[in-house]
C-alpha atoms as a PDB file:
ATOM      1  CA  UNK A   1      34.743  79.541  94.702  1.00  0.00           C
ATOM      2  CA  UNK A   2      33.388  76.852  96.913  1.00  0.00           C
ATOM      3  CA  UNK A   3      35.914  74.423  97.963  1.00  0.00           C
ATOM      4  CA  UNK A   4      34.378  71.228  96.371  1.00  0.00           C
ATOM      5  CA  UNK A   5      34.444  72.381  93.397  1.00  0.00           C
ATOM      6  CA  UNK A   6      38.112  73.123  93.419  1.00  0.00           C
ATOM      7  CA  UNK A   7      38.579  69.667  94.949  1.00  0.00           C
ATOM      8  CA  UNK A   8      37.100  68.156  91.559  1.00  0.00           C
ATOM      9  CA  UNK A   9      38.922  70.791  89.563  1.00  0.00           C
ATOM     10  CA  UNK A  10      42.395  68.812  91.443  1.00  0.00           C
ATOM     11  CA  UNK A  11      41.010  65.720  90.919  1.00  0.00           C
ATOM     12  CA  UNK A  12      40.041  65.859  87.216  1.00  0.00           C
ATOM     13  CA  UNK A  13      43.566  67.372  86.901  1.00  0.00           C
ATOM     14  CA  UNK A  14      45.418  63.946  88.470  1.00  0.00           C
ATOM     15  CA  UNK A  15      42.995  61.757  86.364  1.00  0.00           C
ATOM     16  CA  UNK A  16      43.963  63.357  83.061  1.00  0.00           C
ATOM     17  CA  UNK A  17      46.616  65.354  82.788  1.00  0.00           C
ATOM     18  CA  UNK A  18      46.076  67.910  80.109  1.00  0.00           C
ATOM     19  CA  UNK A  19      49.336  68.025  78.456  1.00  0.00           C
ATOM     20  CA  UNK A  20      49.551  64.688  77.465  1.00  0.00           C
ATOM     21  CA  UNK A  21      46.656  64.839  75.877  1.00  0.00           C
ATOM     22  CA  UNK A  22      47.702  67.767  73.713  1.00  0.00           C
ATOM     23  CA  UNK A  23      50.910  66.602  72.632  1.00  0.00           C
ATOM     24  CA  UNK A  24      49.231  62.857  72.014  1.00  0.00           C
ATOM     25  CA  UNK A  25      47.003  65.035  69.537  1.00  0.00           C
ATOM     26  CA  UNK A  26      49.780  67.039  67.939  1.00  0.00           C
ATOM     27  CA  UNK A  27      51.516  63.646  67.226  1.00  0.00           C
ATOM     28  CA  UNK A  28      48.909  61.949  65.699  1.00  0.00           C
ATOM     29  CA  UNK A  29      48.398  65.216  63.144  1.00  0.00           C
ATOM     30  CA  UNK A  30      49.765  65.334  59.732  1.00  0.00           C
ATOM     31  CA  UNK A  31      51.580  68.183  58.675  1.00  0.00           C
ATOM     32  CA  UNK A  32      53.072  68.861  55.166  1.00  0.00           C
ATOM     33  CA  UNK A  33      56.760  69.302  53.915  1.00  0.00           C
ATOM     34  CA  UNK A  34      58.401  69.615  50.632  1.00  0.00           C
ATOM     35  CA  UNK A  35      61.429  68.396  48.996  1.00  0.00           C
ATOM     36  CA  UNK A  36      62.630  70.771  46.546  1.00  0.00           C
ATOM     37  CA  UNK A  37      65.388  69.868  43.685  1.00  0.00           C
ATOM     38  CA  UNK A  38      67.683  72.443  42.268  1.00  0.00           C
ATOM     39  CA  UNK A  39      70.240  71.430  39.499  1.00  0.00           C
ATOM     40  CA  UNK A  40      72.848  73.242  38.606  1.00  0.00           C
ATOM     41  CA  UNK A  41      71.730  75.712  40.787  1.00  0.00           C
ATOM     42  CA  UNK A  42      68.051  76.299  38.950  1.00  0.00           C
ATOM     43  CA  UNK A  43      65.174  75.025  40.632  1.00  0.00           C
ATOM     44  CA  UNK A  44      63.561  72.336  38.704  1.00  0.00           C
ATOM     45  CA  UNK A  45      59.599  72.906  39.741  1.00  0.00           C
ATOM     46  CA  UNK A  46      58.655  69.602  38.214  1.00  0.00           C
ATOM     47  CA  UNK A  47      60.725  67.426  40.616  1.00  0.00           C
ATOM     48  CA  UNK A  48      59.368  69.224  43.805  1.00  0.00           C
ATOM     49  CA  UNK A  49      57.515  66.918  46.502  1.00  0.00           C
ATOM     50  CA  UNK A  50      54.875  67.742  48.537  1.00  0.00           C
ATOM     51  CA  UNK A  51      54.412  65.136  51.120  1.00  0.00           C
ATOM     52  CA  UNK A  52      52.941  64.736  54.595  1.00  0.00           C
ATOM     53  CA  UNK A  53      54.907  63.275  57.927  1.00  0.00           C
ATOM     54  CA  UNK A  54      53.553  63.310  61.506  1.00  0.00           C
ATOM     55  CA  UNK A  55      54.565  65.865  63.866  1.00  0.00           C
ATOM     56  CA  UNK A  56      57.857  65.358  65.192  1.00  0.00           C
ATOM     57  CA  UNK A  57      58.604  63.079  62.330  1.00  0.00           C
ATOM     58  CA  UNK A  58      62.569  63.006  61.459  1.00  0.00           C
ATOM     59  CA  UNK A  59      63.554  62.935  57.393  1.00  0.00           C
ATOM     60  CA  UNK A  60      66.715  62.096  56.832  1.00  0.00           C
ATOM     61  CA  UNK A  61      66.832  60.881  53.100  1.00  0.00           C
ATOM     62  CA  UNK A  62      65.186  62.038  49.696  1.00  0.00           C
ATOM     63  CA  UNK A  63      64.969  60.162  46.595  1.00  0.00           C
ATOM     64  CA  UNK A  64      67.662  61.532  43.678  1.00  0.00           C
ATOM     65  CA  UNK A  65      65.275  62.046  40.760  1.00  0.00           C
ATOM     66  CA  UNK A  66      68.022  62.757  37.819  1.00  0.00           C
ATOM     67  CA  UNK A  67      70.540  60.644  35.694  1.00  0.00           C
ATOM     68  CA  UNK A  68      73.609  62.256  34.977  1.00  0.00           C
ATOM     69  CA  UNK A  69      73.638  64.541  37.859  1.00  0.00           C
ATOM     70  CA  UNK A  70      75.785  64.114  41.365  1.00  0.00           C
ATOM     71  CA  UNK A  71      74.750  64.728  44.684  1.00  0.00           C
ATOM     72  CA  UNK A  72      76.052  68.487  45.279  1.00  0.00           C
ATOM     73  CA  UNK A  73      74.314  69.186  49.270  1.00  0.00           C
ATOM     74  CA  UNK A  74      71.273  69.936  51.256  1.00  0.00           C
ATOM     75  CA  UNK A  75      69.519  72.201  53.550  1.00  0.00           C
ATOM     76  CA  UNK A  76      69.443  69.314  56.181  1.00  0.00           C
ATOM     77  CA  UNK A  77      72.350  68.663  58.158  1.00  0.00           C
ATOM     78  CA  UNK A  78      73.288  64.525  58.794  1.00  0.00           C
ATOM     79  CA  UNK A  79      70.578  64.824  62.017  1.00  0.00           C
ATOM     80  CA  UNK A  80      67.553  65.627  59.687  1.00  0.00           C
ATOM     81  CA  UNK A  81      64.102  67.587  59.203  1.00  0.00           C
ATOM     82  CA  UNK A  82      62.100  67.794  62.277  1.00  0.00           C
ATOM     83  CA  UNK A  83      58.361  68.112  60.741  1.00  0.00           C
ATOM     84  CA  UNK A  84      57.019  70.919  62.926  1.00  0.00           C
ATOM     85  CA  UNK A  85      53.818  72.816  62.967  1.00  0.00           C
ATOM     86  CA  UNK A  86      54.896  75.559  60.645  1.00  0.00           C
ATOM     87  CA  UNK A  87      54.934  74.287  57.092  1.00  0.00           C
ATOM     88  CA  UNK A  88      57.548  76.880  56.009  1.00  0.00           C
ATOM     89  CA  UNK A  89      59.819  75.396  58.461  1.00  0.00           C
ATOM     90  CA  UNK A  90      59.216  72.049  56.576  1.00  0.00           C
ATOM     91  CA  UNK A  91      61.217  72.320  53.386  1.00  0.00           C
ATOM     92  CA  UNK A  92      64.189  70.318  51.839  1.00  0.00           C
ATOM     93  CA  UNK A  93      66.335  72.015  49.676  1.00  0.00           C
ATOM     94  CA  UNK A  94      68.221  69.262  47.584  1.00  0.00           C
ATOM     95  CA  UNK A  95      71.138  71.133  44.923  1.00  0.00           C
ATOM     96  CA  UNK A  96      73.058  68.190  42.336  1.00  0.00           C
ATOM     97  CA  UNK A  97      75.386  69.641  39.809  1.00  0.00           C
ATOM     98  CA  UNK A  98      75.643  68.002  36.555  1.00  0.00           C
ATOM     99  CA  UNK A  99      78.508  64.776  35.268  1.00  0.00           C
ATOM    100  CA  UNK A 100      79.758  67.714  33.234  1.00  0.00           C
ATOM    101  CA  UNK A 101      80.379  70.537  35.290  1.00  0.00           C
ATOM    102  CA  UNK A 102      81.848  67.861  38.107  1.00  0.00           C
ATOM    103  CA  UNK A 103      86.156  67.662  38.833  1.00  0.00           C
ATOM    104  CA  UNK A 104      87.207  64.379  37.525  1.00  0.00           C
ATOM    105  CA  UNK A 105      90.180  64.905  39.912  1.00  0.00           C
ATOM    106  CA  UNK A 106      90.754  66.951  42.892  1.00  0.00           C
ATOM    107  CA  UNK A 107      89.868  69.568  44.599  1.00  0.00           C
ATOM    108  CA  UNK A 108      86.138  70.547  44.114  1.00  0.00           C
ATOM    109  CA  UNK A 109      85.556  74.412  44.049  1.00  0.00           C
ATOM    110  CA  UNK A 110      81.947  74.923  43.050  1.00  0.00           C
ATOM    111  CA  UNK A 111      81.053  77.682  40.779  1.00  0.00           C
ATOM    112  CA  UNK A 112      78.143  78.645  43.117  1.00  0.00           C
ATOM    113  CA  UNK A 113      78.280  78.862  47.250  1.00  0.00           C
ATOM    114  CA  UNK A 114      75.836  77.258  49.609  1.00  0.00           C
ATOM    115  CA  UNK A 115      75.012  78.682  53.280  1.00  0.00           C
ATOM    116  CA  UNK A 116      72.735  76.518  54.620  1.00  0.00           C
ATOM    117  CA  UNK A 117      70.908  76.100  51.602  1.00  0.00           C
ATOM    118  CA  UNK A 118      70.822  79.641  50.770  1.00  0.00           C
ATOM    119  CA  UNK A 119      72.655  80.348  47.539  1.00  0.00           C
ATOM    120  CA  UNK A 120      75.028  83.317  47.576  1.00  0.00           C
END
């Protein structure tokens, strides 16, 4: 290859720097995540959100969307959802347990376990 042309190969390089321009693009695209409820361990398909965040996006709350029902946990640990690229990635899993089936008093022992939102 002749040697200017390398020379404006170099150059072009200096003047715009490639990956910046990449990761400017992935950060300005949306990407979609979802937010889904379970109660009392049973998904409730009506309450699921689909929403869209940037790339790189952090979630770190979600709307409660029943009365009567207390916060049980969720797939997301207290730093957040990172949206990424891959959609399944990109998924909330939100589990409330109803007034009912809450301890007044004590030690709670739920009647259903939780591994990182994976129920055993």
């Amino acid at each position: 290859m002749k040697k200017w042309l390398w020379l404006i190969i170099v150059s072009l390089w200096f003047l715009f720097p490639f990956g910046e321009v990449i990761e400017k693009v992935k950060a300005e695209e949306l990407y979609t995540y979802q937010i889904l409820y379970y109660y009392d361990s049973v998904l409730d398909e009506s309450k699921t959100e689909i929403k869209k965040g940037n790339y790189g996006d952090l979630i770190v709350s979600f709307p409660s969307k029943k009365q009567n029902y207390t916060f049980f946990s969720s797939s997301i640990d207290a730093e957040g959802l990172t949206i990424t690229r891959n959609v399944e990635n990109n998924v909330i899993k939100v589990y409330y347990i109803s007034n009912e089936k809450a301890p007044k008093t004590g030690v709670f022992i739920p009647y259903f376990t939780f591994i990182k939102g994976i129920q055993l």
